[in-house]
Protein backbone atom coordinates (compact mmCIF):
# COMPACT_ATOMS: atom_id res chain seq x y z
CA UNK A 1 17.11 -18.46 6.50
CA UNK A 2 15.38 -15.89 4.64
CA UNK A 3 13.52 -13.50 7.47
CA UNK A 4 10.49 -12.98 5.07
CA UNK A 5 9.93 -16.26 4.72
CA UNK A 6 7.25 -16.92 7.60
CA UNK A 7 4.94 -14.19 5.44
CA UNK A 8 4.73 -16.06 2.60
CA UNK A 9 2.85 -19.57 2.26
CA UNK A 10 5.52 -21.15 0.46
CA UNK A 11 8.54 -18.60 1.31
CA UNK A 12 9.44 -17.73 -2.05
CA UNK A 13 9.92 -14.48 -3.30
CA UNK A 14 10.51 -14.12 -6.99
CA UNK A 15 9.11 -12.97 -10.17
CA UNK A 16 7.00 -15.40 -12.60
CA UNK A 17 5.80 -15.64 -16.21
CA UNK A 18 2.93 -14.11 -16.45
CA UNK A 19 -0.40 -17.02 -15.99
CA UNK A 20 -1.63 -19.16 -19.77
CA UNK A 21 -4.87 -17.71 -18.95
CA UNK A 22 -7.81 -20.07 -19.83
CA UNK A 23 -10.61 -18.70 -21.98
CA UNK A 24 -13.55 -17.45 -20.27
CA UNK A 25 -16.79 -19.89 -20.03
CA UNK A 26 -20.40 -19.33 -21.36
CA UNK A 27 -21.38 -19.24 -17.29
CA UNK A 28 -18.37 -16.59 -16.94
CA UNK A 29 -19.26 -14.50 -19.35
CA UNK A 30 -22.79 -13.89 -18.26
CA UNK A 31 -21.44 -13.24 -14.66
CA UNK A 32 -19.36 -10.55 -16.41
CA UNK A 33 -22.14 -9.42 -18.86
CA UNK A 34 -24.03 -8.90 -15.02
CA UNK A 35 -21.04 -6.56 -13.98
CA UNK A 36 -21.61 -4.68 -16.76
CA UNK A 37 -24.88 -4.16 -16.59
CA UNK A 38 -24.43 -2.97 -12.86
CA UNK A 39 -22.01 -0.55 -14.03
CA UNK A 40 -23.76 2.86 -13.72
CA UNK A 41 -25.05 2.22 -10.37
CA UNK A 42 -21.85 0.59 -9.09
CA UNK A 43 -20.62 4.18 -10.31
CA UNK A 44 -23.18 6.11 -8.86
CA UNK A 45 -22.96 4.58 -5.12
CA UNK A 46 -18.60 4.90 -5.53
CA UNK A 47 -19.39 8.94 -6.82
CA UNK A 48 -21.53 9.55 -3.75
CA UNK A 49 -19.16 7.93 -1.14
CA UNK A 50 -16.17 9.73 -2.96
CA UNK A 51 -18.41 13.44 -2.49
CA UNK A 52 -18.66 12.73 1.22
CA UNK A 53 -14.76 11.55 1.92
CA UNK A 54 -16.02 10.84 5.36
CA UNK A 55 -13.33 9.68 7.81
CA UNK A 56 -12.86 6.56 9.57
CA UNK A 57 -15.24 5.02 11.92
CA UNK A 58 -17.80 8.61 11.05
CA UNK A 59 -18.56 6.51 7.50
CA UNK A 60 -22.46 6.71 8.90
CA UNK A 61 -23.77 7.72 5.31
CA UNK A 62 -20.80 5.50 3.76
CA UNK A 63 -21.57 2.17 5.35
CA UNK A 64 -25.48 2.35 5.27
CA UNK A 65 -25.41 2.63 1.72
CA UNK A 66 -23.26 0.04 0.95
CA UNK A 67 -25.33 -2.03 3.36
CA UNK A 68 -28.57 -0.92 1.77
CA UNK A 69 -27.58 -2.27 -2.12
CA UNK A 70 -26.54 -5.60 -0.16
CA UNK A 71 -30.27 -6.00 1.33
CA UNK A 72 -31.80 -4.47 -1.79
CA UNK A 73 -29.69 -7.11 -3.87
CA UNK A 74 -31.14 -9.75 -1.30
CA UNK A 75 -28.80 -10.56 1.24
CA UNK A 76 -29.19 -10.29 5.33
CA UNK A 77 -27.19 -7.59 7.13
CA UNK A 78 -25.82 -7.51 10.53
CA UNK A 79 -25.05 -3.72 11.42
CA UNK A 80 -22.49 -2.40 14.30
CA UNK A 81 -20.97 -5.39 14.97
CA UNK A 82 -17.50 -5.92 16.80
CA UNK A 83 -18.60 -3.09 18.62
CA UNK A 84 -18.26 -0.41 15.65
CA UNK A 85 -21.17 1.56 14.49
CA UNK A 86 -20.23 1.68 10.79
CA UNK A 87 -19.03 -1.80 10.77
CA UNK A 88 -21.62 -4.58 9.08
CA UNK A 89 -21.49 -8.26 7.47
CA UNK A 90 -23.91 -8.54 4.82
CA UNK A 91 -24.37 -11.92 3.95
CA UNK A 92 -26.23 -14.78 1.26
CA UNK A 93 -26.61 -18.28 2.01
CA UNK A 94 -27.30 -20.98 -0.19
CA UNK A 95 -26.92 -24.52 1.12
CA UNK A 96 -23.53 -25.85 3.00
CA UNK A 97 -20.64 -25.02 0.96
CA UNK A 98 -17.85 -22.77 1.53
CA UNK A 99 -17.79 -19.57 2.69
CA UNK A 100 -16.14 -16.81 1.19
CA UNK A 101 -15.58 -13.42 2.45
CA UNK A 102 -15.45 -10.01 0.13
CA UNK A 103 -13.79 -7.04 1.74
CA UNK A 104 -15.18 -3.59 1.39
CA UNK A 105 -13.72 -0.57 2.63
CA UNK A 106 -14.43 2.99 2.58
CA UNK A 107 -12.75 5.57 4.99
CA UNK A 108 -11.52 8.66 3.50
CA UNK A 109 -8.11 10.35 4.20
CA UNK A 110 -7.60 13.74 5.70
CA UNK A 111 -6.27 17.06 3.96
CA UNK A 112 -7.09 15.81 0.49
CA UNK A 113 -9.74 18.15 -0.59
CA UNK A 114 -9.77 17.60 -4.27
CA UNK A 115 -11.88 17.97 -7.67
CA UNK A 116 -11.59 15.09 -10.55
CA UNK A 117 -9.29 17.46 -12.27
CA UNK A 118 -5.90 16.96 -13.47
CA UNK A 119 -4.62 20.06 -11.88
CA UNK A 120 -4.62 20.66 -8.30
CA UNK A 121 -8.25 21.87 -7.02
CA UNK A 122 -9.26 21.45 -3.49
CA UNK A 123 -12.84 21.63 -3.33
CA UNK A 124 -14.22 24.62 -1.17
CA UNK A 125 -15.17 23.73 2.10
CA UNK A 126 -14.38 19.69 2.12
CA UNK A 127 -11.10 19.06 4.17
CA UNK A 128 -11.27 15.29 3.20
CA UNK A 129 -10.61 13.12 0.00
CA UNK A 130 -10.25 9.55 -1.09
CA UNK A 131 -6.67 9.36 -1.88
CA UNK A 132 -6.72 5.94 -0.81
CA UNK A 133 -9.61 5.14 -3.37
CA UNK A 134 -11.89 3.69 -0.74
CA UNK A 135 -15.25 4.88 -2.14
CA UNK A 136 -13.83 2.54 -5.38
CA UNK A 137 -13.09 -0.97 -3.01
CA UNK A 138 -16.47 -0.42 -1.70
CA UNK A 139 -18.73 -0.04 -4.35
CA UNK A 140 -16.60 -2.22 -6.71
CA UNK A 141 -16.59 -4.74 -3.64
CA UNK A 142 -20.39 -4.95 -3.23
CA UNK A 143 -21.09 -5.25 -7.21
CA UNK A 144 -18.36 -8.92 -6.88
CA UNK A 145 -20.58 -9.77 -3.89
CA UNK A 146 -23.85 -9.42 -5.56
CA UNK A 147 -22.43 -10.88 -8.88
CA UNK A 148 -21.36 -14.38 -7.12
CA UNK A 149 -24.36 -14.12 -5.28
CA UNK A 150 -26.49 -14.07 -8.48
CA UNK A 151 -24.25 -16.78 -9.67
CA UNK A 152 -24.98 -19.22 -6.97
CA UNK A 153 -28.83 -18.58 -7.18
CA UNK A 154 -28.13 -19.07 -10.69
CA UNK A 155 -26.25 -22.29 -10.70
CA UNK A 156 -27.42 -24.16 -7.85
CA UNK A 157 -23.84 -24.10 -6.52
CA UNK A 158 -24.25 -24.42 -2.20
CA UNK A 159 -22.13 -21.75 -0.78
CA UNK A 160 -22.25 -18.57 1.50
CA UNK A 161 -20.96 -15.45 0.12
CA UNK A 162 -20.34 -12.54 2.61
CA UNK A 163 -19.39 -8.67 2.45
CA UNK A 164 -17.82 -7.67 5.33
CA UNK A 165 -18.36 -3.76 5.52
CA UNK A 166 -15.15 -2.47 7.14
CA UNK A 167 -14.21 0.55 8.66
CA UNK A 168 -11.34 3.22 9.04
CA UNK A 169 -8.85 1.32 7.49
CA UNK A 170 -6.44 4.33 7.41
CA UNK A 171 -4.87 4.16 10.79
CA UNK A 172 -8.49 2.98 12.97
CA UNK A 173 -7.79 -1.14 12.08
CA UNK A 174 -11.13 -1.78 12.03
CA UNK A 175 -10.87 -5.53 10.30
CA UNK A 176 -8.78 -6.16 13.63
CA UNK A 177 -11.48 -5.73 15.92
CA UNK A 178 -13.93 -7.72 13.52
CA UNK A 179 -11.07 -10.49 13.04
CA UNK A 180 -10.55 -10.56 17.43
CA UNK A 181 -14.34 -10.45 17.83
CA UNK A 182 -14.37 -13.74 15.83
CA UNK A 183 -16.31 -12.48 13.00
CA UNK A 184 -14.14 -14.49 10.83
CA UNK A 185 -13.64 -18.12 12.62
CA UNK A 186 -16.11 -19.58 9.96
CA UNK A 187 -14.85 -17.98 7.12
CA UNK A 188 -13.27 -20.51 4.65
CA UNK A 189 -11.74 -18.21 2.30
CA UNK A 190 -11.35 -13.96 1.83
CA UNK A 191 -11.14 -11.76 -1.29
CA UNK A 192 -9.98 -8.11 -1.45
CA UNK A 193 -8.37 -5.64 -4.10
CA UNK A 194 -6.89 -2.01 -3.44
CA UNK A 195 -6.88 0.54 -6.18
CA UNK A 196 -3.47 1.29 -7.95
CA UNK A 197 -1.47 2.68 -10.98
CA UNK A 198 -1.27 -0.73 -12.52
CA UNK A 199 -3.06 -4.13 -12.50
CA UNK A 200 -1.52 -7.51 -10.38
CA UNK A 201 -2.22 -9.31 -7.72
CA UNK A 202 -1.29 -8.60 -4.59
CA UNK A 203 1.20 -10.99 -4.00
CA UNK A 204 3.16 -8.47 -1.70
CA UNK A 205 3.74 -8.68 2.42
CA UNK A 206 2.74 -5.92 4.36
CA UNK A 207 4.61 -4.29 7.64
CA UNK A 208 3.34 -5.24 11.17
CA UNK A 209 2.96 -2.18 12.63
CA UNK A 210 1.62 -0.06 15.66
CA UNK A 211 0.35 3.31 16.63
CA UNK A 212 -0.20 5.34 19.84
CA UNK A 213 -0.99 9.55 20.62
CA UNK A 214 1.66 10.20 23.42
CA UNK A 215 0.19 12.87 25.64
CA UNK A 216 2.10 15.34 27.36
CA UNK A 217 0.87 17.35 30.21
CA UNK A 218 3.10 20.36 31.72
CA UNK A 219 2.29 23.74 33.99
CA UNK A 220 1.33 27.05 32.22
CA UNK A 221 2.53 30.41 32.96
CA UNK A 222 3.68 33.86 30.99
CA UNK A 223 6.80 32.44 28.85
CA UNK A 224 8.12 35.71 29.39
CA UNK A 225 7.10 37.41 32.92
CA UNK A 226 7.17 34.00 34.81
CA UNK A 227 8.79 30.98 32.68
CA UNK A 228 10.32 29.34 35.89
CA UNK A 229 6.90 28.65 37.08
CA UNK A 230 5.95 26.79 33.81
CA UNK A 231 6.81 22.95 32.72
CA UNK A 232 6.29 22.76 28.89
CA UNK A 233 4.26 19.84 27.35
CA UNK A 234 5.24 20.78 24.26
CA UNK A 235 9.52 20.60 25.61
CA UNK A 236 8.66 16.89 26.66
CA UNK A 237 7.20 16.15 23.03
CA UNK A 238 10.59 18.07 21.24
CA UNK A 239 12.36 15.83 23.90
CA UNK A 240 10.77 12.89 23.33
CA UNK A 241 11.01 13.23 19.16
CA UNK A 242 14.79 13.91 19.82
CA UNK A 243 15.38 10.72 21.62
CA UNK A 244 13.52 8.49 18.75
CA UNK A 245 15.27 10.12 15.81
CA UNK A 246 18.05 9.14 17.62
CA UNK A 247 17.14 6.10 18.25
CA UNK A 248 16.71 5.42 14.43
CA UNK A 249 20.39 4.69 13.71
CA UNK A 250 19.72 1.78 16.47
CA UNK A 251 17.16 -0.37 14.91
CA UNK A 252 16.66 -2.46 12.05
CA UNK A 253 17.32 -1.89 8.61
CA UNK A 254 13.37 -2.92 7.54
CA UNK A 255 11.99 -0.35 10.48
CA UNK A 256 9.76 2.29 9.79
CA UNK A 257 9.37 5.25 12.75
CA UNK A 258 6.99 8.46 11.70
CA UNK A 259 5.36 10.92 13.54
CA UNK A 260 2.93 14.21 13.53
CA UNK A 261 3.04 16.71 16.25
CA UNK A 262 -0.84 16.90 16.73
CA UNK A 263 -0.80 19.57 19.26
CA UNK A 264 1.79 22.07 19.99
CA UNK A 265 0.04 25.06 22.01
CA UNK A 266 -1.21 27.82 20.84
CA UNK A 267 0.54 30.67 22.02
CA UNK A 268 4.06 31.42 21.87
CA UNK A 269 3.93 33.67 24.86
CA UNK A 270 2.16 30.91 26.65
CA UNK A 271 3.69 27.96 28.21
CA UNK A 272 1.91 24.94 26.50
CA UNK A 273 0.66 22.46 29.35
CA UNK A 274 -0.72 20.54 26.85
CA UNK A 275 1.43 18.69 23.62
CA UNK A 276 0.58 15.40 21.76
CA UNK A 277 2.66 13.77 19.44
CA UNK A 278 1.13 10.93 17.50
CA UNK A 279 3.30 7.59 16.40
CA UNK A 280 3.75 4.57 14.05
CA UNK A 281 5.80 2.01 14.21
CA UNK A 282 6.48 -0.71 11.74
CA UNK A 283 8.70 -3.52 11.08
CA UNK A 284 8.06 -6.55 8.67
CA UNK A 285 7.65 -8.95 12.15
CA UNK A 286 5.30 -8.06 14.67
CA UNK A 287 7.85 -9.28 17.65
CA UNK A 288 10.21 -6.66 16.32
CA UNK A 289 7.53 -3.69 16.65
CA UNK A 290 6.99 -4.83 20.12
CA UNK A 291 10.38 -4.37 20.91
CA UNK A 292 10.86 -1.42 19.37
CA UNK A 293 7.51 -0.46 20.60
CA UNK A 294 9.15 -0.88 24.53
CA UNK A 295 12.11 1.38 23.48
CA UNK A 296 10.11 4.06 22.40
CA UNK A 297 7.57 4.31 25.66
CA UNK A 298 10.93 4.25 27.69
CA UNK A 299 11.89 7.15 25.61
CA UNK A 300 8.27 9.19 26.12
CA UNK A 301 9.26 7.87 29.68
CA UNK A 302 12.49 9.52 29.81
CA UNK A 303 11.40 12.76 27.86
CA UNK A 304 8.91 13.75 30.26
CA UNK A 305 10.98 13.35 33.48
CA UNK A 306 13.60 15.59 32.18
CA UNK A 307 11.26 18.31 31.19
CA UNK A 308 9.23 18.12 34.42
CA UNK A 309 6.03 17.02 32.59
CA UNK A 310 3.82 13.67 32.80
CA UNK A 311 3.00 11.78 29.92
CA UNK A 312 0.03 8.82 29.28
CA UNK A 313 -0.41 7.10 25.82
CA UNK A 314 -3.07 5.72 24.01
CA UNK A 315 -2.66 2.95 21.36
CA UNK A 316 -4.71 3.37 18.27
CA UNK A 317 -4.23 0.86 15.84
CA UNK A 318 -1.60 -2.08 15.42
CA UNK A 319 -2.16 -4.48 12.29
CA UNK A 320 -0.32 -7.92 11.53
CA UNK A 321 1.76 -8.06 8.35
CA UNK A 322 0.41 -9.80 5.51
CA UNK A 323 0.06 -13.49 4.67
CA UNK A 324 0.74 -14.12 0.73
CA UNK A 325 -1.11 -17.75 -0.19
CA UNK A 326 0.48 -18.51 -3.56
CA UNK A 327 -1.95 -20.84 -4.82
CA UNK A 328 -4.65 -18.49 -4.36
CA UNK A 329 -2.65 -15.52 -5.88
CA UNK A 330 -1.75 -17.93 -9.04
CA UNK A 331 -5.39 -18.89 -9.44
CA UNK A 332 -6.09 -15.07 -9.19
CA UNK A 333 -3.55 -13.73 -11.63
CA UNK A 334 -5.18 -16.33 -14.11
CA UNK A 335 -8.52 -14.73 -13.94
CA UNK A 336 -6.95 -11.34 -13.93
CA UNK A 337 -4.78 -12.48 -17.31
CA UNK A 338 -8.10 -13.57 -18.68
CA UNK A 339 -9.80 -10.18 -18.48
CA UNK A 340 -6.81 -7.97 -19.26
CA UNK A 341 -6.16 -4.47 -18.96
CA UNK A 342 -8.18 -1.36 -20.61
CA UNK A 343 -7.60 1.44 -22.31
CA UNK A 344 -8.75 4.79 -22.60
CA UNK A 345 -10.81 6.86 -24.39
CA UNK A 346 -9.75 9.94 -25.71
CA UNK A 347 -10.95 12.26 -23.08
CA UNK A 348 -9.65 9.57 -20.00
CA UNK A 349 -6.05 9.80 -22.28
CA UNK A 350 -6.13 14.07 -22.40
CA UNK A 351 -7.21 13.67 -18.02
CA UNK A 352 -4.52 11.13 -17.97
CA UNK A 353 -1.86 13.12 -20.12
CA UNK A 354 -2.27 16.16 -17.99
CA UNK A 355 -2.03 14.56 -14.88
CA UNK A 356 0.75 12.59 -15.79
CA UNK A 357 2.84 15.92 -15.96
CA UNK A 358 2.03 16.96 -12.21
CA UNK A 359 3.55 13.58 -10.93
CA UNK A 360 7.29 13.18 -9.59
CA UNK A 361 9.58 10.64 -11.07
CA UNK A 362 6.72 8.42 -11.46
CA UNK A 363 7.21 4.62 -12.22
CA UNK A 364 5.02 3.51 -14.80
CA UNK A 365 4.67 5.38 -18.15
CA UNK A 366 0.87 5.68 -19.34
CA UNK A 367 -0.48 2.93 -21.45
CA UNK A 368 0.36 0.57 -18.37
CA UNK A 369 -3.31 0.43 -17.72
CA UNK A 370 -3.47 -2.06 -20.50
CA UNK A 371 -1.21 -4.59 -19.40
CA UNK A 372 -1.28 -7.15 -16.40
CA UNK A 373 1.73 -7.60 -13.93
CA UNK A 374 3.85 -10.79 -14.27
CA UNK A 375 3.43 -12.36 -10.11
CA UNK A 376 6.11 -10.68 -8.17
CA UNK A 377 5.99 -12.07 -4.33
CA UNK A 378 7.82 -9.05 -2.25
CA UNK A 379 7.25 -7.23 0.68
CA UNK A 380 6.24 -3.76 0.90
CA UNK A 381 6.73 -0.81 3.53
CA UNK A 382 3.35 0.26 3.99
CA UNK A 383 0.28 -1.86 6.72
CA UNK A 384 -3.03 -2.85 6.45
CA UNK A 385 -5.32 -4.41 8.20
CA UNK A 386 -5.85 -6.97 5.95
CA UNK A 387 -2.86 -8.60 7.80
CA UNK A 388 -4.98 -9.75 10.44
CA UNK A 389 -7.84 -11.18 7.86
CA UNK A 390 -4.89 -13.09 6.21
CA UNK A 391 -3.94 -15.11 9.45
CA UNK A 392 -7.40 -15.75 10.24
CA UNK A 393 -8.38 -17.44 6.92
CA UNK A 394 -6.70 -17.61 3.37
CA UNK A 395 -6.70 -14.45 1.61
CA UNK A 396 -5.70 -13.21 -1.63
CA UNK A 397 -6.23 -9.72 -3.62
CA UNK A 398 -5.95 -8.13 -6.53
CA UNK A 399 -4.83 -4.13 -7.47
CA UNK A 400 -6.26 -2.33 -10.51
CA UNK A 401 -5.15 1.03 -12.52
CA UNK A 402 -7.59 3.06 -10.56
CA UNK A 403 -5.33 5.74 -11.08
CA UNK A 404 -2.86 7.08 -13.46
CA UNK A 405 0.06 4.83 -14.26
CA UNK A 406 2.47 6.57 -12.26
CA UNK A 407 0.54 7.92 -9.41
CA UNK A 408 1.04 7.42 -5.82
CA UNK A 409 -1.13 6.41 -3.04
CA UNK A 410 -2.40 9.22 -0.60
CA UNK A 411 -1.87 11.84 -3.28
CA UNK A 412 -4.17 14.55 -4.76
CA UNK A 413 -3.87 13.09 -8.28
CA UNK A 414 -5.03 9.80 -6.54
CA UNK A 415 -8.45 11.62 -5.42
CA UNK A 416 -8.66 13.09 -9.27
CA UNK A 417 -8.46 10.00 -11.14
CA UNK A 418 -10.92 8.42 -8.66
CA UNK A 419 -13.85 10.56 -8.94
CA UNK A 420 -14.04 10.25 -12.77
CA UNK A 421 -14.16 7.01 -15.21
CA UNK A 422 -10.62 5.73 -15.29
CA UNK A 423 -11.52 5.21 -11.77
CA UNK A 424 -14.34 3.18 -12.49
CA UNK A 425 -13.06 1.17 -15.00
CA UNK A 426 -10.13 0.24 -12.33
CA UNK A 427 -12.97 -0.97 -10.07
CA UNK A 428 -15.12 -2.70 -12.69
CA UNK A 429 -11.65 -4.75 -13.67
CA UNK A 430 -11.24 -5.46 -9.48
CA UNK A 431 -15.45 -6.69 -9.18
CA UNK A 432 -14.64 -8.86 -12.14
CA UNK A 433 -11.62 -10.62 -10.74
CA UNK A 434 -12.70 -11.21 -7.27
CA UNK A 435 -15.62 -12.77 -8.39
CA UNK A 436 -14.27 -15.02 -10.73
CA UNK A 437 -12.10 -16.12 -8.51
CA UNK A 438 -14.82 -16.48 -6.10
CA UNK A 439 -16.47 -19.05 -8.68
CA UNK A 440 -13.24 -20.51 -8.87
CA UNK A 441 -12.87 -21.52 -5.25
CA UNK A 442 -16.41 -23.07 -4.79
CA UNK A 443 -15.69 -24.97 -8.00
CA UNK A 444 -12.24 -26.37 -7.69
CA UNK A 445 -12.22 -28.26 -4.10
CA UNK A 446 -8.28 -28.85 -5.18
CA UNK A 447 -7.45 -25.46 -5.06
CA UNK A 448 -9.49 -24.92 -1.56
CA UNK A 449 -7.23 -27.93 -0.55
CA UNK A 450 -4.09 -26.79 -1.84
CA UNK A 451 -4.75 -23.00 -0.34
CA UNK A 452 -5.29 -24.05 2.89
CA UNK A 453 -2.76 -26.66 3.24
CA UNK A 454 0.21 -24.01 2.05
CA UNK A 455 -2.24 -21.36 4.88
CA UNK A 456 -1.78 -24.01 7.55
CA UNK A 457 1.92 -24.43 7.07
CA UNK A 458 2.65 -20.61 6.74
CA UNK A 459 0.97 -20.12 10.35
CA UNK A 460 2.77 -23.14 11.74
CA UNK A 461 0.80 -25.76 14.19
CA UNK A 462 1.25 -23.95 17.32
CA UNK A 463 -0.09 -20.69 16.17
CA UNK A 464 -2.40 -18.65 18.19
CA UNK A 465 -3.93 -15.48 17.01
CA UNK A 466 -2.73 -12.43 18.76
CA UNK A 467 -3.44 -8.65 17.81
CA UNK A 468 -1.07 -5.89 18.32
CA UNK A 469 -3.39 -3.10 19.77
CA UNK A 470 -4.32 -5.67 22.94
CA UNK A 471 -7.88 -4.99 24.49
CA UNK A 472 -8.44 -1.44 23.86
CA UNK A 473 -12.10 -1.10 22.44
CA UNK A 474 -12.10 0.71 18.77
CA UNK A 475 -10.54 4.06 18.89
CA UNK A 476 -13.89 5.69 17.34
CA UNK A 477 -12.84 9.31 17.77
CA UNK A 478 -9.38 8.75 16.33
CA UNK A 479 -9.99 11.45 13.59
CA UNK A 480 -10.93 13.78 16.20
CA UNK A 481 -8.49 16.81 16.85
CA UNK A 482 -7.13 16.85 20.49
């Protein structure tokens, strides 16, 4: 039985022909003409969340503009809810049709202080920087959400369309807390997109994974006049790392362990009584990062009686792995194959050339932004917390050339290419997708069908939703230092 099978709606993973795109509609084309002509605001709101790279769950200035071109667009918003200040649901109803959820998300990453240059150029005084391309998803997020919205005012067509503003995404799993507050029980169907190097859908599984800062806590004293007396935190955290990276050749192949030392002391002449380490763990199946998860507290466990220290933990984040439904990727990849790629002009193609040279070994060659994907169902090593979304209700998502063709995620060329147009045409090519598919699923009730049959049997009858970071409340000072 293939072990990646229960992540998939129809367990397949394989590569198809690209979609026989149909030809865009007199309706569609005015919904698109309305993208367009929300373009240099769309760009102005994604600029001004990209100059304040704020980190997750501090997005105050972030999430209340977002919010505010929702309610100024005409829809109701619902701020701090699942118990997160910068968390909202902005929402338009029209009628009793179905409802359909748009993601937006817009935490920053830290240490990736950067100008929109090609060349490396941290930007005096700013310690942050969207390498992830959050400021993008969320302003290219809220123009889909106001575009359907304008189309079901438009048309007639009964429906509720929602934005669901969400939070430190980056290690904070802020969906989770909305999805285990319930904030998506009546949600019939969810849209999202990630920036990229190249265009598809996201037709690609996610890890399960988990995170906790393990705490160590020791005796000071003069590491050279009086070591005896002292019990380093900071041995019990060397210990403790030891133990795991042994522990690696002991675990499955698809496993993923990494770690930071967050705090080490600060004087070498000074036993530390104070160390934190800070950990992920990920595996494609989230019974498998519980077990692994046991093995490593045994090992913090272990660590800290043989140094003499005490250690506590605190769990962070812990996201489900991602649910692929096929028959809402296929019906996206057709209205991705319908728009196409772009290309550049000849100032985006000089950015683009120079970049291209700081990259390592990079994948795609430049001109890539032009083309679509063929549908490629895989799994990837990296988490989200769009896991959880996807076994609450049907999800599907598309990624755009945001970035480079070539350039990696969490990278300073990343923040570059964000903050100047090749971004935005990345995230004008995302709003445009999502909401045609939007249209798509309140117009075709055989798709809704067929997506939530093939949802249903991917989650089995006896599922029952449970989250891997427990009852903790959100982690809201996550991003402090300790």
């Amino acid at each position: 039985m293939n072990r990646l099978a229960p992540l998939f709606a129809t367990g397949l993973i394989a590569s198809l022909p690209l979609a026989h795109a149909a030809p865009l509609t007199t309706a569609e084309q005015s919904v698109l003409t309305g993208i367009d002509g929300r373009y240099e605001q769309t760009e102005a709101v994604a600029h001004q969340i990209w100059d304040w790279a704020e980190l997750g769950y501090k997005e105050t200035q972030s999430s209340d503009l977002l919010a505010s071109e929702l309610e100024a667009a005409g829809f109701s918003i619902e701020k701090s809810v699942a118990g997160i200040p910068t968390a909202f649901i902005a929402s338009f109803k029209q009628g009793d049709g179905p409802v359909i959820a748009i993601l937006g998300e817009f935490d920053a990453l830290p240490g990736f202080s950067q100008a929109a240059s090609p060349m490396k150029s941290p930007i005096p005084g700013q310690a942050a920087g969207h390498a992830c391309g959050h400021h993008l998803f969320g302003a290219g997020s809220v123009s889909a959400a106001i575009a359907v919205k304008d189309w079901l005012e438009a048309t007639g067509t009964e429906g509720e369309i929602r934005f669901y503003g969400t939070p430190a995404e980056e290690g904070g799993s802020g969906k989770v807390y909305m999805v285990r507050a319930g904030l998506f029980d009546d949600v019939d169907f969810s849209i999202h997109w990630h920036p990229s190097d190249s265009n598809a859908v996201m037709a690609t599984a996610s890890l399960a994974n988990r995170s906790a800062k393990f705490r160590f806590h020791g005796v000071s004293a003069h590491a050279a006049a009086a070591p005896e007396k002292g019990r380093s935190a900071l041995d019990g955290v060397e210990a403790f790392n030891m133990m795991v990276n042994m522990m690696r050749e002991h675990v499955p192949q698809e496993s993923r362990i990494h770690y930071v030392i967050s705090a080490g002391g600060l004087a070498p002449n000074v036993v530390p009584d104070f160390s934190e380490v800070f950990y992920y763990v990920r595996h494609p199946h989230p019974d498998q990062v519980e077990e692994i998860w046991a093995r490593i507290e045994d090992a913090a466990k272990g660590a800290a009686m043989g140094t003499g220290t005490t250690v506590d933990w605190e769990v962070i984040h812990g996201n489900n792995p991602l649910l692929i439904n096929e028959p809402l990727a296929l019906a996206m990849l057709e209205k991705l194959e319908s728009l196409g790629g772009f290309t550049y002009t000849p100032e985006e193609q000089a950015f683009a050339e120079d970049l291209y040279e700081t990259l390592n070994n990079p994948q795609f060659e430049i001109g890539e932004q032009e083309k679509v994907q063929p549908y490629s169902a895989s799994l990837s090593f990296g988490s989200t917390d769009v896991g959880d979304v996807s076994y609450a209700t049907p999800t599907v998502g598309v990624r755009t050339a945001t970035w480079v063709p070539g350039t990696p995620a969490h990278s300073w060329q990343a923040v570059a290419a964000g903050g100047m147009s090749i971004g935005m045409k990345g995230a004008q090519l995302a709003a445009k997708t999502m909401t045609l598919t939007a249209i798509e699923l309140y117009e075709n009730e055989d798709l809704r069908t067929e997506a939530r049959a093939a949802f249903d049997a991917a989650r089995g009858e006896d599922y029952e939703y449970q989250s891997l970071l427990g009852d903790r409340d959100p982690p809201l000072d996550y991003r402090d230092n300790p």
